[in-house]
C-alpha atoms as a PDB file:
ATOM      1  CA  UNK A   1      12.501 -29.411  36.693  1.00  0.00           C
ATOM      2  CA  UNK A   2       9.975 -27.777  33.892  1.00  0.00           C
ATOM      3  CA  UNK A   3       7.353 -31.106  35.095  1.00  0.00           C
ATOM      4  CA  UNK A   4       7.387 -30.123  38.616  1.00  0.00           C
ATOM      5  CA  UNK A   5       6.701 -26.454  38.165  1.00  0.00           C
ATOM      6  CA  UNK A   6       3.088 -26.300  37.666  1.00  0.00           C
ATOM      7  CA  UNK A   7       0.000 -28.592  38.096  1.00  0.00           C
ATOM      8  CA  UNK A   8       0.373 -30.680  35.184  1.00  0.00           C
ATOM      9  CA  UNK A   9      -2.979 -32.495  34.230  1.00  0.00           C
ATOM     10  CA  UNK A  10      -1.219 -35.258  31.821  1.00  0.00           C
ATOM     11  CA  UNK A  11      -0.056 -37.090  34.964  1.00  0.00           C
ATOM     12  CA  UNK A  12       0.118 -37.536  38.890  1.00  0.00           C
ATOM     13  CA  UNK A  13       3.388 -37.932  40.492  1.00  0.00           C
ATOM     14  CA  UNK A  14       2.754 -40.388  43.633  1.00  0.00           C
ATOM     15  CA  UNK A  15       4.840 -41.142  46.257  1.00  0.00           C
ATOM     16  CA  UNK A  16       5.270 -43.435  49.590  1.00  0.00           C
ATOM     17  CA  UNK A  17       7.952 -43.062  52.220  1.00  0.00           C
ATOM     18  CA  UNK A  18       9.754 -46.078  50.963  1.00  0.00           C
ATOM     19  CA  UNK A  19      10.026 -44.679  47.460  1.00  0.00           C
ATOM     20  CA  UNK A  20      10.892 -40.741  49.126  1.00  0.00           C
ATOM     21  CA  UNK A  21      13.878 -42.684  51.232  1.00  0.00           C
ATOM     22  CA  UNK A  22      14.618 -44.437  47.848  1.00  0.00           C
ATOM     23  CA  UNK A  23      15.313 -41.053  46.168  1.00  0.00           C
ATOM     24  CA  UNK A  24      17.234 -39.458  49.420  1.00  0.00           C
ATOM     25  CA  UNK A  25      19.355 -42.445  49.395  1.00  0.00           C
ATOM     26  CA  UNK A  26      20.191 -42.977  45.520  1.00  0.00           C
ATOM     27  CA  UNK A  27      20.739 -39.100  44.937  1.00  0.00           C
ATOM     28  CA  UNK A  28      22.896 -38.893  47.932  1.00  0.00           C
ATOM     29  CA  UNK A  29      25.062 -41.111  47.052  1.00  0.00           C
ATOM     30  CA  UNK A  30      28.707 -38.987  46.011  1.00  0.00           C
ATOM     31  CA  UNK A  31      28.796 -40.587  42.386  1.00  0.00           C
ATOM     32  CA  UNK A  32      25.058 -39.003  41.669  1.00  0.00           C
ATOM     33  CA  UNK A  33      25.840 -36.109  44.044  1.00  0.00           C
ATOM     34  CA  UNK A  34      28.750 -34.606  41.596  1.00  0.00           C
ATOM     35  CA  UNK A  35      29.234 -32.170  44.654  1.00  0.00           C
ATOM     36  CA  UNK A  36      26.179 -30.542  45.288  1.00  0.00           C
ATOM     37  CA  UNK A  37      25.152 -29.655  48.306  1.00  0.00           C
ATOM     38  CA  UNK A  38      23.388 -31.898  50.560  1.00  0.00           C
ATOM     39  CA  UNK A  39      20.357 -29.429  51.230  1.00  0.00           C
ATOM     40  CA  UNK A  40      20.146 -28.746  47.458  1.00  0.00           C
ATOM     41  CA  UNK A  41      18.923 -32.593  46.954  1.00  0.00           C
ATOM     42  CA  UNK A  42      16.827 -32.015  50.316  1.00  0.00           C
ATOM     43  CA  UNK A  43      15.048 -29.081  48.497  1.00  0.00           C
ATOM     44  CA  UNK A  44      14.288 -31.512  45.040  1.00  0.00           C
ATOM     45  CA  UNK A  45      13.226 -34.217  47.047  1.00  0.00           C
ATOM     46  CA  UNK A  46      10.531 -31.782  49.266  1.00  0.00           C
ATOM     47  CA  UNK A  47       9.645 -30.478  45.970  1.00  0.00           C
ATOM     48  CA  UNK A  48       8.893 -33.732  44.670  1.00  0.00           C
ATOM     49  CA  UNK A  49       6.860 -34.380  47.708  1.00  0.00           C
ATOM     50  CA  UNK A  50       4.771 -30.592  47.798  1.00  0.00           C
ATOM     51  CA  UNK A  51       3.502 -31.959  43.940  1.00  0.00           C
ATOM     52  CA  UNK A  52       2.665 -35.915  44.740  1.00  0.00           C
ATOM     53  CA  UNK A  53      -0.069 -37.989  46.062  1.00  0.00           C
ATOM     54  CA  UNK A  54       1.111 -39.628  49.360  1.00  0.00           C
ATOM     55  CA  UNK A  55       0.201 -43.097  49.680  1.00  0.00           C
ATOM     56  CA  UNK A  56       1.125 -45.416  53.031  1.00  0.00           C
ATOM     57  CA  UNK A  57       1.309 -48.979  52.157  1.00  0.00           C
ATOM     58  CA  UNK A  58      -0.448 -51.637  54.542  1.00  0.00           C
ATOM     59  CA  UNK A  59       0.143 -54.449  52.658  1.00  0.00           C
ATOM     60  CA  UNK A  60       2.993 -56.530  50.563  1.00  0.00           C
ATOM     61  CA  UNK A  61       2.975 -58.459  47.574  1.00  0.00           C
ATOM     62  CA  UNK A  62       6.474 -59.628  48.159  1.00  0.00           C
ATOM     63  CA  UNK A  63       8.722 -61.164  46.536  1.00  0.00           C
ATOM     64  CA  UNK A  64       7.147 -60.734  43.325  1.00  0.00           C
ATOM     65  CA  UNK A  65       9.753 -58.755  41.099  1.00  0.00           C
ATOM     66  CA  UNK A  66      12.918 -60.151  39.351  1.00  0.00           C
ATOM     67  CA  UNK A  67      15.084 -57.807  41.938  1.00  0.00           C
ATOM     68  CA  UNK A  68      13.006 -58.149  45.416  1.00  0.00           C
ATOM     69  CA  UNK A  69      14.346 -54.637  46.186  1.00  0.00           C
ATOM     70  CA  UNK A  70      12.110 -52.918  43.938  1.00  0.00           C
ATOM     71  CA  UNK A  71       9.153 -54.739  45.002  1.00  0.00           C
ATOM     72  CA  UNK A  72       7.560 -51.874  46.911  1.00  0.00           C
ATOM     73  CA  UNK A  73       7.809 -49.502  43.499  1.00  0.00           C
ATOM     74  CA  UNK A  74       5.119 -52.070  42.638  1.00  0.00           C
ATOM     75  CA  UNK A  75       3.311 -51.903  45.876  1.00  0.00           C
ATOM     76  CA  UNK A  76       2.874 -48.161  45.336  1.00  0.00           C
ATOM     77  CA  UNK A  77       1.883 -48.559  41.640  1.00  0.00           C
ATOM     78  CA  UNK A  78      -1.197 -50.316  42.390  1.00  0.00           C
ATOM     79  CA  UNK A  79      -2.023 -48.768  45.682  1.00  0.00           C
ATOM     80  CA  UNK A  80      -2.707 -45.875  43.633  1.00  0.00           C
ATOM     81  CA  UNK A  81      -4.030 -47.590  40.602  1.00  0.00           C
ATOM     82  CA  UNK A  82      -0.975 -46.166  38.529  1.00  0.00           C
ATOM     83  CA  UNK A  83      -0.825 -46.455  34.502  1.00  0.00           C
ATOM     84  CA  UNK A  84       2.551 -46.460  34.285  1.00  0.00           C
ATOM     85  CA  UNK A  85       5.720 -47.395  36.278  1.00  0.00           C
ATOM     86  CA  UNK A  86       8.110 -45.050  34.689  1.00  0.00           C
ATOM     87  CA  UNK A  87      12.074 -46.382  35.115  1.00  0.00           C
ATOM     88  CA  UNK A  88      15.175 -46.888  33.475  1.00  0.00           C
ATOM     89  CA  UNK A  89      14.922 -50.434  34.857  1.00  0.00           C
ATOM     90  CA  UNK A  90      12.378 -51.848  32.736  1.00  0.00           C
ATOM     91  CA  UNK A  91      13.372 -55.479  32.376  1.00  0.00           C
ATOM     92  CA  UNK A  92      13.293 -55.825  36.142  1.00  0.00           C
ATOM     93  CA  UNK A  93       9.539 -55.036  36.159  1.00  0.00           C
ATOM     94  CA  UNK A  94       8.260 -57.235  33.419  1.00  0.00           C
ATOM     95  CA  UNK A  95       5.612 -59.094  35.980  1.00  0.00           C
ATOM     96  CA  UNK A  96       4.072 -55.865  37.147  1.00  0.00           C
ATOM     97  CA  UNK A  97       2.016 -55.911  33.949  1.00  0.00           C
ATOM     98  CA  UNK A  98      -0.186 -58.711  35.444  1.00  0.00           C
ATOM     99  CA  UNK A  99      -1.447 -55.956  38.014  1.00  0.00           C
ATOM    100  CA  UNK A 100      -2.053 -53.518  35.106  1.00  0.00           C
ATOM    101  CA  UNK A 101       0.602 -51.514  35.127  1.00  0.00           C
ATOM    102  CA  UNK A 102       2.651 -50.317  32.297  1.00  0.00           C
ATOM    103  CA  UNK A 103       6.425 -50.292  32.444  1.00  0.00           C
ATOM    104  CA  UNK A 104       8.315 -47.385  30.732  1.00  0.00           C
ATOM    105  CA  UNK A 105      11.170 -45.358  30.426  1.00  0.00           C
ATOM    106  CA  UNK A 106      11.193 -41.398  30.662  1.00  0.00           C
ATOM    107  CA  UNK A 107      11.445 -41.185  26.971  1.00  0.00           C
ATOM    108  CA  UNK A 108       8.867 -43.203  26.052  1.00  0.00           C
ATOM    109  CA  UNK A 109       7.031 -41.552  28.988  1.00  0.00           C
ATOM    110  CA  UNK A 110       7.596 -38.040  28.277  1.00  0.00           C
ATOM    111  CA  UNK A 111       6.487 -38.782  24.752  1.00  0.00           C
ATOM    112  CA  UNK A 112       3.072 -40.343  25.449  1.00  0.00           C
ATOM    113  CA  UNK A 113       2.257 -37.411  27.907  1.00  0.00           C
ATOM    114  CA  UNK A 114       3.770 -34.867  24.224  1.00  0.00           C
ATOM    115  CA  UNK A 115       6.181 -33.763  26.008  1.00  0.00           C
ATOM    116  CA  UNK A 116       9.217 -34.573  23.436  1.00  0.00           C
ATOM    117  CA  UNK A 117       8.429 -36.085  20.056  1.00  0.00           C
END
């Protein structure tokens, strides 16, 4: 991935363990897989992790989101002090603007950092 390659100044990937087991779990899964191997999505995800910030979580502010299961995405988001929650699931995140945080999708994302037009 061209954004993980080198230090990119535009933004800050950041990361807790509950969001890294998110990722292991989701791209895992055989319909995401599309038969790669196993260690390839082990290498992406400690790739991911070699580039982030790594924040532990000592608190919750559960349940606060429309689906309870992404609550801890928002946990992260302002343990770090994170601009933007970027997701394909906006709508579920709607409340996590009262913290300060903008929701987005990767398009929308990858344009505000100029990375597509």
């Amino acid at each position: 991935m061209k954004l993980l390659q080198n230090e990119d100044e535009r933004f800050q990937i950041n990361v807790s363990t509950s969001l890294i087991l998110e990722y292991e779990a989701v791209l895992k899964r055989e319909i995401h897989r599309q038969d790669k191997d196993i260690s390839m999505i082990d290498h992406f995800i400690d790739d991911i992790v070699s580039v982030a910030n790594r924040y532990s979580i000592f608190y919750l502010l559960r349940p606060y989101l429309k689906d309870a299961d992404d609550d801890f995405i928002l946990e992260l988001a302002f343990t770090c002090s994170a601009d933007f929650i970027v997701t394909y699931n906006t709508s579920n995140f709607k409340k996590a603007k009262f913290f300060g945080v903008e929701i987005i999708n990767p398009k929308e994302f990858l344009q505000k950092i100029g990375e597509i037009s």
